[in-house]
PDB file of N, CA and C in Angstrom:
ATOM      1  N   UNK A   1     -26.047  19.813 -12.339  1.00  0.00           N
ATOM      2  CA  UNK A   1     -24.718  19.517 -11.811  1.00  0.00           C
ATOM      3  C   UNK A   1     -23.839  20.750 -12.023  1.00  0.00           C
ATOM      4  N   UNK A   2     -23.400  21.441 -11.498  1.00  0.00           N
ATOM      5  CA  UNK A   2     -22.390  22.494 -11.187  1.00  0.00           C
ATOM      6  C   UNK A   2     -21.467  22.224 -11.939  1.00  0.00           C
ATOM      7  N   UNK A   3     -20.467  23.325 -12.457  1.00  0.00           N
ATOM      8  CA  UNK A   3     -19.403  22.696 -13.496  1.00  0.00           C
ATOM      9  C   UNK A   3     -18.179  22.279 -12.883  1.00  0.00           C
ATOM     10  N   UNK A   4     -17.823  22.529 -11.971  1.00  0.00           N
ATOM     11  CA  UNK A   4     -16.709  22.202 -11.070  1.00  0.00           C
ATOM     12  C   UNK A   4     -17.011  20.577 -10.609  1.00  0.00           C
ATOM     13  N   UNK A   5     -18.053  19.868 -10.109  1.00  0.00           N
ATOM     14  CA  UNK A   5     -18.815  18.771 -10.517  1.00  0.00           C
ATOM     15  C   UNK A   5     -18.549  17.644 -11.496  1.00  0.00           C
ATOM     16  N   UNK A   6     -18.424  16.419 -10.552  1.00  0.00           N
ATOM     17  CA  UNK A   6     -18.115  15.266 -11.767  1.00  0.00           C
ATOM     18  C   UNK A   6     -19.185  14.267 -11.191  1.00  0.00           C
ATOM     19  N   UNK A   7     -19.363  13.661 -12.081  1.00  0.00           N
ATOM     20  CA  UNK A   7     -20.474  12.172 -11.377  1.00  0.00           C
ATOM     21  C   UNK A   7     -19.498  10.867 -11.769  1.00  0.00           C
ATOM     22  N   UNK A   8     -20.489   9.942 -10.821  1.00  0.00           N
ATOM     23  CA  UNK A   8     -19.606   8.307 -10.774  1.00  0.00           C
ATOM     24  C   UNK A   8     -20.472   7.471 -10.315  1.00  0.00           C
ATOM     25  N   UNK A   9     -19.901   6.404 -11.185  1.00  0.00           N
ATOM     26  CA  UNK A   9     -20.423   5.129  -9.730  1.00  0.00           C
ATOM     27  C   UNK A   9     -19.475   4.094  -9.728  1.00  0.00           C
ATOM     28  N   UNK A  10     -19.428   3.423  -8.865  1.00  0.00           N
ATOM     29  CA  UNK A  10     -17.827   2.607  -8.410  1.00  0.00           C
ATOM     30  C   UNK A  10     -18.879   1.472  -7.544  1.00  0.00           C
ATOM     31  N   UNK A  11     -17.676   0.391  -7.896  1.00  0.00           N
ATOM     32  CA  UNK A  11     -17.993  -0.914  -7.133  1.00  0.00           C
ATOM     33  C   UNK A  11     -17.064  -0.935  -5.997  1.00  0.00           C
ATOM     34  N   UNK A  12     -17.675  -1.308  -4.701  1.00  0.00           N
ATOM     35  CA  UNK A  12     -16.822  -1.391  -3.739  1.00  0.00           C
ATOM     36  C   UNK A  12     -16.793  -3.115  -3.062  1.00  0.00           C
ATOM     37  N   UNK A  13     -15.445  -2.949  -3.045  1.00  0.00           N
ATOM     38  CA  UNK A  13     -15.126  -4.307  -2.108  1.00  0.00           C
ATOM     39  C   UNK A  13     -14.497  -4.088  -1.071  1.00  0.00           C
ATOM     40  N   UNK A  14     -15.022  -4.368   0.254  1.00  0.00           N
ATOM     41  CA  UNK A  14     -14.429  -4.180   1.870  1.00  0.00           C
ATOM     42  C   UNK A  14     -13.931  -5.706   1.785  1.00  0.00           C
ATOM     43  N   UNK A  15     -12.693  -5.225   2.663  1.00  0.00           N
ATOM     44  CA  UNK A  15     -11.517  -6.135   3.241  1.00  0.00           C
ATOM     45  C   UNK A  15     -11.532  -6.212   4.658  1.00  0.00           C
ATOM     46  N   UNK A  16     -10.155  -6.912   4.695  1.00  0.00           N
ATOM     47  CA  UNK A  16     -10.098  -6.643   6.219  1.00  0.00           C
ATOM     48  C   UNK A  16      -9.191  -5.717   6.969  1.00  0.00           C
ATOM     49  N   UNK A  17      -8.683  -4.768   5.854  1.00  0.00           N
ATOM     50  CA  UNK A  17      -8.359  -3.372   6.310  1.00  0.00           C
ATOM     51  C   UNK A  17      -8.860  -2.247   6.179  1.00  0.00           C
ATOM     52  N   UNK A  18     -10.258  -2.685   5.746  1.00  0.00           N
ATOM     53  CA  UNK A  18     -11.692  -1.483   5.992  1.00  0.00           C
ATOM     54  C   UNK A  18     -11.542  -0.613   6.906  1.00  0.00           C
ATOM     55  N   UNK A  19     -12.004   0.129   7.039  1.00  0.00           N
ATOM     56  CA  UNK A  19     -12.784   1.066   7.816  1.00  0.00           C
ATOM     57  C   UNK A  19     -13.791   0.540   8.709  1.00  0.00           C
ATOM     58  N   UNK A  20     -15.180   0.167   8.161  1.00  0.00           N
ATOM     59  CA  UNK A  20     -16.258  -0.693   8.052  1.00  0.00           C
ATOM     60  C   UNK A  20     -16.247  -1.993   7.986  1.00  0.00           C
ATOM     61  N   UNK A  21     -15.907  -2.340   8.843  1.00  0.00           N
ATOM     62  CA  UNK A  21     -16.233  -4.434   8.426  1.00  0.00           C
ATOM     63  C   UNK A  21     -17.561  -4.986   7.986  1.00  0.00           C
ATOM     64  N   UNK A  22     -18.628  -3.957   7.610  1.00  0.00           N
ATOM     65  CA  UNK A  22     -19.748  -4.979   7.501  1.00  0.00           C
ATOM     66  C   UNK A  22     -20.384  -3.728   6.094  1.00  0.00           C
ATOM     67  N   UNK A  23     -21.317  -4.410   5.517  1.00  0.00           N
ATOM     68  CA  UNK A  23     -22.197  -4.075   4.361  1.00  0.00           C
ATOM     69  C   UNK A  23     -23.105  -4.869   4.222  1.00  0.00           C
ATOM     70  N   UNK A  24     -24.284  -3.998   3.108  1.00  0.00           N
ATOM     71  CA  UNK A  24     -25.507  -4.358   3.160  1.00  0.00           C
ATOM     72  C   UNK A  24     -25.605  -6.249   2.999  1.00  0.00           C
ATOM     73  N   UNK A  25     -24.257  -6.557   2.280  1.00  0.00           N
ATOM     74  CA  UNK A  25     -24.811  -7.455   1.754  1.00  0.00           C
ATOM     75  C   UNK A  25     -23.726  -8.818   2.895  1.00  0.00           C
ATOM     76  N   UNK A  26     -23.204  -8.113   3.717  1.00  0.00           N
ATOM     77  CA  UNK A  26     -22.600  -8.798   4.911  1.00  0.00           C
ATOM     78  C   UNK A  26     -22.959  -8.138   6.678  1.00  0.00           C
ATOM     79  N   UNK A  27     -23.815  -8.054   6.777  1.00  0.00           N
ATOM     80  CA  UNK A  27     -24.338  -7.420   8.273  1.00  0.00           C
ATOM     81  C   UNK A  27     -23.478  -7.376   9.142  1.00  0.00           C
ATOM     82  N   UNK A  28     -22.950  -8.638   9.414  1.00  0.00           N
ATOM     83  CA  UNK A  28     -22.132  -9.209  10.441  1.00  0.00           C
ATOM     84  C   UNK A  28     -20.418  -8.950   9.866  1.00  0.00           C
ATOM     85  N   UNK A  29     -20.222  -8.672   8.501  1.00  0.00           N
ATOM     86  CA  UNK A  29     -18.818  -8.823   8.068  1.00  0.00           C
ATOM     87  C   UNK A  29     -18.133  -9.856   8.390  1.00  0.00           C
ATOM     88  N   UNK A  30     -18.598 -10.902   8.094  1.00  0.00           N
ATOM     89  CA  UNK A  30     -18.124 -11.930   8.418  1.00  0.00           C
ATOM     90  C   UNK A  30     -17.239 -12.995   7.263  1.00  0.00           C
ATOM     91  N   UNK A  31     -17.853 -11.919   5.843  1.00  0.00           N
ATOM     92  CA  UNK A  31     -17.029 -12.347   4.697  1.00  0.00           C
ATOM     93  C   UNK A  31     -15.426 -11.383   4.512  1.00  0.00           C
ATOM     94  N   UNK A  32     -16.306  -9.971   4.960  1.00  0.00           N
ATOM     95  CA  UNK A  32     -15.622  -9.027   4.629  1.00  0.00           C
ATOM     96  C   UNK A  32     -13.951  -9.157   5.431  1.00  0.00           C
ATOM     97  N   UNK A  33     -14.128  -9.586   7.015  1.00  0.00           N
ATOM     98  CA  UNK A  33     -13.346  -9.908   7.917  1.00  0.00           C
ATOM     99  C   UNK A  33     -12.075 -10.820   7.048  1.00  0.00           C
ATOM    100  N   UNK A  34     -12.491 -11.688   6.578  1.00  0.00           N
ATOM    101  CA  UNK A  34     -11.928 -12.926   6.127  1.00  0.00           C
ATOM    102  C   UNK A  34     -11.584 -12.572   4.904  1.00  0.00           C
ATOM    103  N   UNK A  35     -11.493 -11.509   4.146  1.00  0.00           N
ATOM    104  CA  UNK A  35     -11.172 -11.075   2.927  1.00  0.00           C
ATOM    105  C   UNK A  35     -10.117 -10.538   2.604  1.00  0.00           C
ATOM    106  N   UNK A  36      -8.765 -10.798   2.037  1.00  0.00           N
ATOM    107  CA  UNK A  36      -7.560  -9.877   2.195  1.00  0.00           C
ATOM    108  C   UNK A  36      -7.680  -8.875   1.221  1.00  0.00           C
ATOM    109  N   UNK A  37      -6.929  -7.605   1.078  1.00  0.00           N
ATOM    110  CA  UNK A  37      -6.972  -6.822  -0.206  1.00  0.00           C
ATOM    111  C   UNK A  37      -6.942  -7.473  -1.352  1.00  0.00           C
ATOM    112  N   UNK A  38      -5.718  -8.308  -1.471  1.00  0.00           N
ATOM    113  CA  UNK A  38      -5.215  -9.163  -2.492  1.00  0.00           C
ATOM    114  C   UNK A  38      -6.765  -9.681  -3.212  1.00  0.00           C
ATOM    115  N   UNK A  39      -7.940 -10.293  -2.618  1.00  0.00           N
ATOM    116  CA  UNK A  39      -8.485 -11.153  -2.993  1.00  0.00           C
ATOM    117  C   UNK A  39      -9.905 -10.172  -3.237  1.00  0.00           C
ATOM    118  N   UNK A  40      -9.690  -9.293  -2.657  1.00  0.00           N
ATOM    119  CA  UNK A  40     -10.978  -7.705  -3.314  1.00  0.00           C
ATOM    120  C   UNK A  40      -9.848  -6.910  -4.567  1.00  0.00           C
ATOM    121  N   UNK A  41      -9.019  -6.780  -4.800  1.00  0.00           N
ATOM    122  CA  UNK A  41      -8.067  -6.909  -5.851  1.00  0.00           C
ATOM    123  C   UNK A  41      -8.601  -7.678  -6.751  1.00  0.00           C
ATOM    124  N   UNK A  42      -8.506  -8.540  -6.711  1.00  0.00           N
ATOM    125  CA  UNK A  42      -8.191  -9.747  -8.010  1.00  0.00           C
ATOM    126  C   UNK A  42     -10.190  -9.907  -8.355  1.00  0.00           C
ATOM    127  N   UNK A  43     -10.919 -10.034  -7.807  1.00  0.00           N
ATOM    128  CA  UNK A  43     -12.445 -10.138  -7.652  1.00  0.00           C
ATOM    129  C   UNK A  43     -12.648  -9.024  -8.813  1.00  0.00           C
ATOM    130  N   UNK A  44     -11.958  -6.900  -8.015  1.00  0.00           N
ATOM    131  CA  UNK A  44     -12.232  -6.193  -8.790  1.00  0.00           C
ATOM    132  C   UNK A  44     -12.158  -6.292 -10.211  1.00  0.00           C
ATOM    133  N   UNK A  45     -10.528  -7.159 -10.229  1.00  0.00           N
ATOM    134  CA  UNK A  45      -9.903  -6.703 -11.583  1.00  0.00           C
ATOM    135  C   UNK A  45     -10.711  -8.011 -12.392  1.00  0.00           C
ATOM    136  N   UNK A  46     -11.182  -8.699 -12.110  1.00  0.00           N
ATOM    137  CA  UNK A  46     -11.957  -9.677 -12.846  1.00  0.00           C
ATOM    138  C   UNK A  46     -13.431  -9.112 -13.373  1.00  0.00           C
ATOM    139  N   UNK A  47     -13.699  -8.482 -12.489  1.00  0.00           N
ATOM    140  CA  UNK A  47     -14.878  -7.484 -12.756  1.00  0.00           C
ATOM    141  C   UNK A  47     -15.004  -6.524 -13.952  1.00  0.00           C
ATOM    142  N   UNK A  48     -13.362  -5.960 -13.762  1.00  0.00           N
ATOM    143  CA  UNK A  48     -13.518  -4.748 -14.855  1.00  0.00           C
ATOM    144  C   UNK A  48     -12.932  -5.567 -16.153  1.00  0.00           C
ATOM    145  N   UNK A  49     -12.268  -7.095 -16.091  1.00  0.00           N
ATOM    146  CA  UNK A  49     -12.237  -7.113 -17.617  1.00  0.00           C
ATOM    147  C   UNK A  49     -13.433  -7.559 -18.197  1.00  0.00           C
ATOM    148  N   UNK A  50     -14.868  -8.107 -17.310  1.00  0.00           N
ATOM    149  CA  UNK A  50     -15.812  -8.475 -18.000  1.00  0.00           C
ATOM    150  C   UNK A  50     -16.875  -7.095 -18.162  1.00  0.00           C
ATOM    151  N   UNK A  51     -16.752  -6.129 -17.620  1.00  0.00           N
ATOM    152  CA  UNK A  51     -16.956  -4.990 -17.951  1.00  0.00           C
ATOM    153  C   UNK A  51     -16.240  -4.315 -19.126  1.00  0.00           C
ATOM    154  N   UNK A  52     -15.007  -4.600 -19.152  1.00  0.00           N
ATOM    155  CA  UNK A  52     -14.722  -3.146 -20.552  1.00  0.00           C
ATOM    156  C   UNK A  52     -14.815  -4.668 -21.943  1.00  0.00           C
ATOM    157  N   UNK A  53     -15.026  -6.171 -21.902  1.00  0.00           N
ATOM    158  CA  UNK A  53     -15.088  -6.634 -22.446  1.00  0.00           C
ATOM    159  C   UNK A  53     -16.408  -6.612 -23.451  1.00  0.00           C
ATOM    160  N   UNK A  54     -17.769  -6.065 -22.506  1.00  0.00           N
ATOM    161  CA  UNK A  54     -19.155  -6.265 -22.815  1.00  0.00           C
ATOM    162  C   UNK A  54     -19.685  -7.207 -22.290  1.00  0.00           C
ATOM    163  N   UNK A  55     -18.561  -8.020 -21.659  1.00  0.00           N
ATOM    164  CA  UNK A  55     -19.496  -9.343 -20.657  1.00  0.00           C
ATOM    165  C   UNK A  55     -20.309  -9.150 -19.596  1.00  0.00           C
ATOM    166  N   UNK A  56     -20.351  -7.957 -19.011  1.00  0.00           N
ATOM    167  CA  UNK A  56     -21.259  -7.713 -17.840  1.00  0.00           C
ATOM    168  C   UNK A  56     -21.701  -6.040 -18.290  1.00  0.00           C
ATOM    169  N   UNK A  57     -22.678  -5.317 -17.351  1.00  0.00           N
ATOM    170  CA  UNK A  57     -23.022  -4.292 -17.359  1.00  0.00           C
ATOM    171  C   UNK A  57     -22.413  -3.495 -15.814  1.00  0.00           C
ATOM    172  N   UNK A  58     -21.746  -2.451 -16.322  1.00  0.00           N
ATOM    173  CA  UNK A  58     -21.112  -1.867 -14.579  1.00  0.00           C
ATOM    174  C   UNK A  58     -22.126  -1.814 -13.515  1.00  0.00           C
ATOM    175  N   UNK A  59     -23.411  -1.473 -13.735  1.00  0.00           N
ATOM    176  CA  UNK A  59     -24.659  -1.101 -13.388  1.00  0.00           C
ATOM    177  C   UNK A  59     -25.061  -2.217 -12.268  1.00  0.00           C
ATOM    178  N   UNK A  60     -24.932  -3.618 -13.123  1.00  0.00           N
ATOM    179  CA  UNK A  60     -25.206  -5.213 -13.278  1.00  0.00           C
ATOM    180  C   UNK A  60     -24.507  -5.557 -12.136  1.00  0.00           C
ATOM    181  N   UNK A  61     -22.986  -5.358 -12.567  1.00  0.00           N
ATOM    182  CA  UNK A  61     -22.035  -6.214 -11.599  1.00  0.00           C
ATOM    183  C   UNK A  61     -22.176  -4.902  -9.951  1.00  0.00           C
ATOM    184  N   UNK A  62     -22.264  -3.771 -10.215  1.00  0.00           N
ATOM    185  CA  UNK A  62     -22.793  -2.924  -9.082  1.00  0.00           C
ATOM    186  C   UNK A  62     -23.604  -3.492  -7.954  1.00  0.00           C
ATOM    187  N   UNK A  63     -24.628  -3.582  -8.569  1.00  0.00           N
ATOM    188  CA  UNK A  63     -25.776  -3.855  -7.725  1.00  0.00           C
ATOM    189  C   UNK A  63     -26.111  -5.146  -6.893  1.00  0.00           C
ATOM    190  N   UNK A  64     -24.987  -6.257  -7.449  1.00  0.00           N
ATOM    191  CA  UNK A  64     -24.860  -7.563  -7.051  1.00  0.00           C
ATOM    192  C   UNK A  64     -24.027  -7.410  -5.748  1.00  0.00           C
ATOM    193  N   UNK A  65     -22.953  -6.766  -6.755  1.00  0.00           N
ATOM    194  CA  UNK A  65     -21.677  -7.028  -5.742  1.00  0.00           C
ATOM    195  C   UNK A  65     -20.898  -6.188  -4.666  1.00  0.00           C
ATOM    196  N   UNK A  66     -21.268  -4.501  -5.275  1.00  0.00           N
ATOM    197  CA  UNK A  66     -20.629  -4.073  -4.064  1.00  0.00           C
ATOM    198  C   UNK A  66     -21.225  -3.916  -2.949  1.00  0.00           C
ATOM    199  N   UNK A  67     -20.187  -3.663  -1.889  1.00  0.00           N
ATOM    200  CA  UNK A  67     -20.463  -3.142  -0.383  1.00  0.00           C
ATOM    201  C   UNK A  67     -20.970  -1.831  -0.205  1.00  0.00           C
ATOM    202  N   UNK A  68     -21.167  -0.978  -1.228  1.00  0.00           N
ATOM    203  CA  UNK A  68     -21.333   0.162  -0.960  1.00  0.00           C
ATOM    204  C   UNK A  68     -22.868   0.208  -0.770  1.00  0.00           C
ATOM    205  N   UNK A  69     -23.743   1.033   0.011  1.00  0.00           N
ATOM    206  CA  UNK A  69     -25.309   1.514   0.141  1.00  0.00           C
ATOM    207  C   UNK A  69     -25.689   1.462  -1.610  1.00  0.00           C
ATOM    208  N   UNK A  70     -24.665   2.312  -2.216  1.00  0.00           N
ATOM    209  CA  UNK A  70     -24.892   2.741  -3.729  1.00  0.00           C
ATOM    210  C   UNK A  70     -25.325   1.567  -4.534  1.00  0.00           C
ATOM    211  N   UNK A  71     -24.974   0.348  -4.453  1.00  0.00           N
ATOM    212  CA  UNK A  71     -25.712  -0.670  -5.054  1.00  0.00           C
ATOM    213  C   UNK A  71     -26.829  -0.423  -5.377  1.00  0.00           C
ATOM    214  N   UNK A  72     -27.568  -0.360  -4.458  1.00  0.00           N
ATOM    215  CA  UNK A  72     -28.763  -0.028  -5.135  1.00  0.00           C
ATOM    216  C   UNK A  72     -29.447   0.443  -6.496  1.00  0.00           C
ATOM    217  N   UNK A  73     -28.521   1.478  -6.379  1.00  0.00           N
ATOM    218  CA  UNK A  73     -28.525   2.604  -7.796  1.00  0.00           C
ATOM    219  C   UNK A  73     -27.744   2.288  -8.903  1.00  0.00           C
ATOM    220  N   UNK A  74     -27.099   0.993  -8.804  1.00  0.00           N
ATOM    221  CA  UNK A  74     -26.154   0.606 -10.065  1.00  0.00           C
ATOM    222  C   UNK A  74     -24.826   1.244  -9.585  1.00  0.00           C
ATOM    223  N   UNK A  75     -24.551   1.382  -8.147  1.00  0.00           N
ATOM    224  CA  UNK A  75     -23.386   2.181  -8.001  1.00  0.00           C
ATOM    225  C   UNK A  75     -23.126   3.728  -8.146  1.00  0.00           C
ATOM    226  N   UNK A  76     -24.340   3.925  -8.528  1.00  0.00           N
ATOM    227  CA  UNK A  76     -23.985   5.546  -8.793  1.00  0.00           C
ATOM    228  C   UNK A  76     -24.046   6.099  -7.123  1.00  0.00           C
ATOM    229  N   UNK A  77     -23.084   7.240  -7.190  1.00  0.00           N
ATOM    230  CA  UNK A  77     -22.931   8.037  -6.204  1.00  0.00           C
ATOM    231  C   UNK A  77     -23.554   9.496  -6.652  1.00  0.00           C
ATOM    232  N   UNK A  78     -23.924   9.681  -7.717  1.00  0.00           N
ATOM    233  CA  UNK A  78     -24.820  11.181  -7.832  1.00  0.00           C
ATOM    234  C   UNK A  78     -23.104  12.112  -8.305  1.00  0.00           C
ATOM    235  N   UNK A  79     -23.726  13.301  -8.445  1.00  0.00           N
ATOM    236  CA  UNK A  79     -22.510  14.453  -8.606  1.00  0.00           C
ATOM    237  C   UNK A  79     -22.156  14.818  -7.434  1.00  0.00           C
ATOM    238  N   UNK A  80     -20.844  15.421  -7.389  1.00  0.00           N
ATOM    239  CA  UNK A  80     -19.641  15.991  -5.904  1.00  0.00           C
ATOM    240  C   UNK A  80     -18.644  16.227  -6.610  1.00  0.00           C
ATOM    241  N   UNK A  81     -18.488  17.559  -5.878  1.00  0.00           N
ATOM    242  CA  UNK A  81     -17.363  18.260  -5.626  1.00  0.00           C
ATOM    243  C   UNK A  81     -15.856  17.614  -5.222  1.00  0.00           C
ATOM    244  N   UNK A  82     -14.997  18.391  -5.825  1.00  0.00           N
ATOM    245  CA  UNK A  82     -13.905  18.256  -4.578  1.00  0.00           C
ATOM    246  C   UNK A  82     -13.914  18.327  -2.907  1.00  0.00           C
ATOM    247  N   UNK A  83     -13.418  17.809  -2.075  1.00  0.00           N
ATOM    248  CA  UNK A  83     -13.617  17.540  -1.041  1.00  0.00           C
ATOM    249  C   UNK A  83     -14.875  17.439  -0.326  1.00  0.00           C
ATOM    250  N   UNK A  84     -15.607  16.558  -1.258  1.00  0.00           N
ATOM    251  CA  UNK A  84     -16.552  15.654  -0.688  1.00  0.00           C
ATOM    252  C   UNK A  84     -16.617  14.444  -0.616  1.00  0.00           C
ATOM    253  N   UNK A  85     -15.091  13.802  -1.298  1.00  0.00           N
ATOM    254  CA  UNK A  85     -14.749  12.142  -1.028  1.00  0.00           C
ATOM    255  C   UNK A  85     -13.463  12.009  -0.266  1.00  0.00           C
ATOM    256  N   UNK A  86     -13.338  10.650  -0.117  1.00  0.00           N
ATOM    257  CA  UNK A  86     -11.994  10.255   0.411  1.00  0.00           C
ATOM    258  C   UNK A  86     -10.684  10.886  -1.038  1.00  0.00           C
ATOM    259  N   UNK A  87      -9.520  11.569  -0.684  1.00  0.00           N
ATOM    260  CA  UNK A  87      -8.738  12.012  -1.959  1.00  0.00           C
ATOM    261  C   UNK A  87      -8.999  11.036  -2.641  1.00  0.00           C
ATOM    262  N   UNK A  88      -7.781   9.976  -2.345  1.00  0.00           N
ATOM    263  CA  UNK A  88      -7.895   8.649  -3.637  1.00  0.00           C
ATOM    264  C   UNK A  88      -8.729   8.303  -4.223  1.00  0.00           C
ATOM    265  N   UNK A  89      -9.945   8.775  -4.010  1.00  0.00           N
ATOM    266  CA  UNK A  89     -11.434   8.572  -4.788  1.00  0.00           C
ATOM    267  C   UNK A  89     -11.600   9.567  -5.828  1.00  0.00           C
ATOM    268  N   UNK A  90     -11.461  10.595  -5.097  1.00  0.00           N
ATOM    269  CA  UNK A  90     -11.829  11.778  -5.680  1.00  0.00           C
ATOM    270  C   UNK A  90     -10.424  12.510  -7.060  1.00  0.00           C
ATOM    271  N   UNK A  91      -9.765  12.174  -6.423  1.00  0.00           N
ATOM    272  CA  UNK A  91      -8.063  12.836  -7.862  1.00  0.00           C
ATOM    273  C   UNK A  91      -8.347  11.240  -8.693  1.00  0.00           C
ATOM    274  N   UNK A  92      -8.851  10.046  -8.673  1.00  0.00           N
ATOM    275  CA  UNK A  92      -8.747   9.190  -9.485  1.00  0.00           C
ATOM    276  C   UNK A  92     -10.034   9.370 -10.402  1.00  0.00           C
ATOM    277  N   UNK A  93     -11.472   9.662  -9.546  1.00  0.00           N
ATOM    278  CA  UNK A  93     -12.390  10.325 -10.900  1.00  0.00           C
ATOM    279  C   UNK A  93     -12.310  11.481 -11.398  1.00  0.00           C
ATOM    280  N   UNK A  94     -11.680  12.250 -10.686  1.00  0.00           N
ATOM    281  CA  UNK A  94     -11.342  13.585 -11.904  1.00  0.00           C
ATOM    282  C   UNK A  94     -10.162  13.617 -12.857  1.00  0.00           C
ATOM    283  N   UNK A  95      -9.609  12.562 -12.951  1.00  0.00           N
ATOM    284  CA  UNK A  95      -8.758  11.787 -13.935  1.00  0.00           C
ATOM    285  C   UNK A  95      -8.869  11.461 -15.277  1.00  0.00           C
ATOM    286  N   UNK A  96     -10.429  10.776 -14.913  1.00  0.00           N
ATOM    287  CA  UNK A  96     -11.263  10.176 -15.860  1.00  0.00           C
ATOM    288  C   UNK A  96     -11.725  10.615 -17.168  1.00  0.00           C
ATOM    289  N   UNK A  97     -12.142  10.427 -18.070  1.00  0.00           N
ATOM    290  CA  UNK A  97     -12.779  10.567 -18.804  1.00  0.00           C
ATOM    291  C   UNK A  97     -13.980  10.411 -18.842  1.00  0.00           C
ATOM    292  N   UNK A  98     -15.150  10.574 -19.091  1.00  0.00           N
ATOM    293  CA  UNK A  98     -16.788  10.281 -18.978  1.00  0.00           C
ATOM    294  C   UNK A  98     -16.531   9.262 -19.856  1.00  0.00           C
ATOM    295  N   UNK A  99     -17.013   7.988 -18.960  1.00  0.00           N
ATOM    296  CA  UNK A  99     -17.364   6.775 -19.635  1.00  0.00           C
ATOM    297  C   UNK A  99     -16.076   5.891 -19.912  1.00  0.00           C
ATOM    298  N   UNK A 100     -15.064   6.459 -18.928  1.00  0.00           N
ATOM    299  CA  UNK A 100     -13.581   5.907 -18.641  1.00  0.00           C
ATOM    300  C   UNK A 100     -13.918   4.941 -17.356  1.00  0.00           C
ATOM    301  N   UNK A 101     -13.096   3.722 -17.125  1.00  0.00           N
ATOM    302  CA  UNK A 101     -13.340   2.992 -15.926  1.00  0.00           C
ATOM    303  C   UNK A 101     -11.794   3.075 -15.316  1.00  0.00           C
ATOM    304  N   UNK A 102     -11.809   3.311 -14.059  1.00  0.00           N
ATOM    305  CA  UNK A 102     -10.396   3.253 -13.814  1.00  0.00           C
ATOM    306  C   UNK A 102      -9.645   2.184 -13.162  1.00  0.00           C
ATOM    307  N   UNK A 103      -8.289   2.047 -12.718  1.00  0.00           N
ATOM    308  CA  UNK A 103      -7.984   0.646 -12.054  1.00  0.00           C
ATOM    309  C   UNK A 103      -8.556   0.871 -10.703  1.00  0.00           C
ATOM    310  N   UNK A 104      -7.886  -0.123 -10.031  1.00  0.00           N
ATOM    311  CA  UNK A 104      -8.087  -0.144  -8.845  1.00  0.00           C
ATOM    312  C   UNK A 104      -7.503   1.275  -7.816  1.00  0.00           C
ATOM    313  N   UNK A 105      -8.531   1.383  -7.052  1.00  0.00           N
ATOM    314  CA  UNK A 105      -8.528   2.703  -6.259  1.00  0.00           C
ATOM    315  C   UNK A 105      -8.535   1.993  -4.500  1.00  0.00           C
ATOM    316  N   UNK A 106      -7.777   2.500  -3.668  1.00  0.00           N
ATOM    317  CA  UNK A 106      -7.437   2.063  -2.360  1.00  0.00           C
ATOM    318  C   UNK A 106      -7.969   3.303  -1.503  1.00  0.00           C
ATOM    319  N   UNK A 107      -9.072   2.923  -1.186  1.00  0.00           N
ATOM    320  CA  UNK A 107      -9.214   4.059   0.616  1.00  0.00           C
ATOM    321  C   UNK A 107      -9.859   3.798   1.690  1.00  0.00           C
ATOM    322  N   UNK A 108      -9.875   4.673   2.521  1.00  0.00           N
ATOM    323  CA  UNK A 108     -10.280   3.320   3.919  1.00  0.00           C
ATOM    324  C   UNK A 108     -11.346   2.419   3.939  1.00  0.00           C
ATOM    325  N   UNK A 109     -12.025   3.399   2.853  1.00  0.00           N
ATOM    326  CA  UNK A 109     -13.045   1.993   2.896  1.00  0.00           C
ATOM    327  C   UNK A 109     -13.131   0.585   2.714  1.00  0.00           C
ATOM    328  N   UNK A 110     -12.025   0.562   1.605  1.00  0.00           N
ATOM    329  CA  UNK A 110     -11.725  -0.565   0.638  1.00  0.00           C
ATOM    330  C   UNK A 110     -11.274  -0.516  -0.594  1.00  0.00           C
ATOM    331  N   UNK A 111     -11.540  -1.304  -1.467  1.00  0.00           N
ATOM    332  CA  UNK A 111     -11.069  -1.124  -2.882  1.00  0.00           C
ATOM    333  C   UNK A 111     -11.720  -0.958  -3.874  1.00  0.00           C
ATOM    334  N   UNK A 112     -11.726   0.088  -4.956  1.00  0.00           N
ATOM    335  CA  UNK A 112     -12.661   0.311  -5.428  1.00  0.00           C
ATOM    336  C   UNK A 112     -12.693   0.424  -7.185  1.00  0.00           C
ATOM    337  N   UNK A 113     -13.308  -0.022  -8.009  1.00  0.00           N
ATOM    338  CA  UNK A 113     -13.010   0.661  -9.487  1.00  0.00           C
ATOM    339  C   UNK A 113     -14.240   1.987  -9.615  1.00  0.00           C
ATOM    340  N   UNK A 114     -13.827   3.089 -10.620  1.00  0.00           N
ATOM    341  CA  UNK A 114     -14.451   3.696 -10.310  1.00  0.00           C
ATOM    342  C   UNK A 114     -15.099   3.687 -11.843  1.00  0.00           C
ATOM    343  N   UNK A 115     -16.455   4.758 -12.352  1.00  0.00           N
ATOM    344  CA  UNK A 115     -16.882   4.479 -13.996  1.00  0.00           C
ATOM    345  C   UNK A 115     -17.061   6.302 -13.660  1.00  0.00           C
ATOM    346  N   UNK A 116     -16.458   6.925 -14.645  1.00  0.00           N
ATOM    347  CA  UNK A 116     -16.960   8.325 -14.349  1.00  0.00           C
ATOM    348  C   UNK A 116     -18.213   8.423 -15.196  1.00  0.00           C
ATOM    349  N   UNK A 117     -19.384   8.887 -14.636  1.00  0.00           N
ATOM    350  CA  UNK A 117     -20.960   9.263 -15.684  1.00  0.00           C
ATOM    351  C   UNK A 117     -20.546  10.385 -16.041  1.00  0.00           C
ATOM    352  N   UNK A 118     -20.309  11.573 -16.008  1.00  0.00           N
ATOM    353  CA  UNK A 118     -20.440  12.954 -15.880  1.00  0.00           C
ATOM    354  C   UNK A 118     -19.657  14.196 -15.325  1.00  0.00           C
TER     355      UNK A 118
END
């Protein structure tokens, strides 16, 4: 990883002011459609208190729940540079601390918490 270089992985929840209306785990977006911010909001923030509590694993609740491809991987997105994300993604994990989780993050994709790895 390059030193200019940070790593992450983030849970994503699509709304219905996405970008994308659909994900792996909605084809059709047919949840996603019907989803207000407010309620990918409140989902996230329920997420991260059973995360910084020890009640879940970020990895865990990743792979279940977000919209992102990255599920797969526990959410990880690998290492990147500056201007290789949406800003609000990117100035909120270089914020971080390694092994910091942050609040809620807004970009076209959707809403997002982010976990910096690296």
């Amino acid at each position: 990883m390059a030193s200019n270089q940070v790593r992450a992985s983030h849970i994503l929840i699509k709304h219905e002011g996405s970008r994308r209306k659909s994900s792996w785990k909605d084809p059709e977006g047919r949840i996603i459609s019907n989803t207000t911010r407010d309620a990918a909001v409140s989902q996230l923030k329920s997420f991260r208190d059973d995360i910084i509590s020890g009640k879940s694993k970020f990895k865990d609740v990743a792979s279940r729940f977000s919209d992102c491809s990255s599920a797969k991987r526990g959410g990880d997105l690998g290492p990147f540079g500056r201007g290789q994300m949406q800003k609000p993604f990117e100035v909120a994990t270089y914020a971080l601390e390694v092994g910091e989780i942050s609040d809620i993050i807004d970009t076209d994709s959707g809403a997002h918490i982010i976990l910096r790895t690296g």
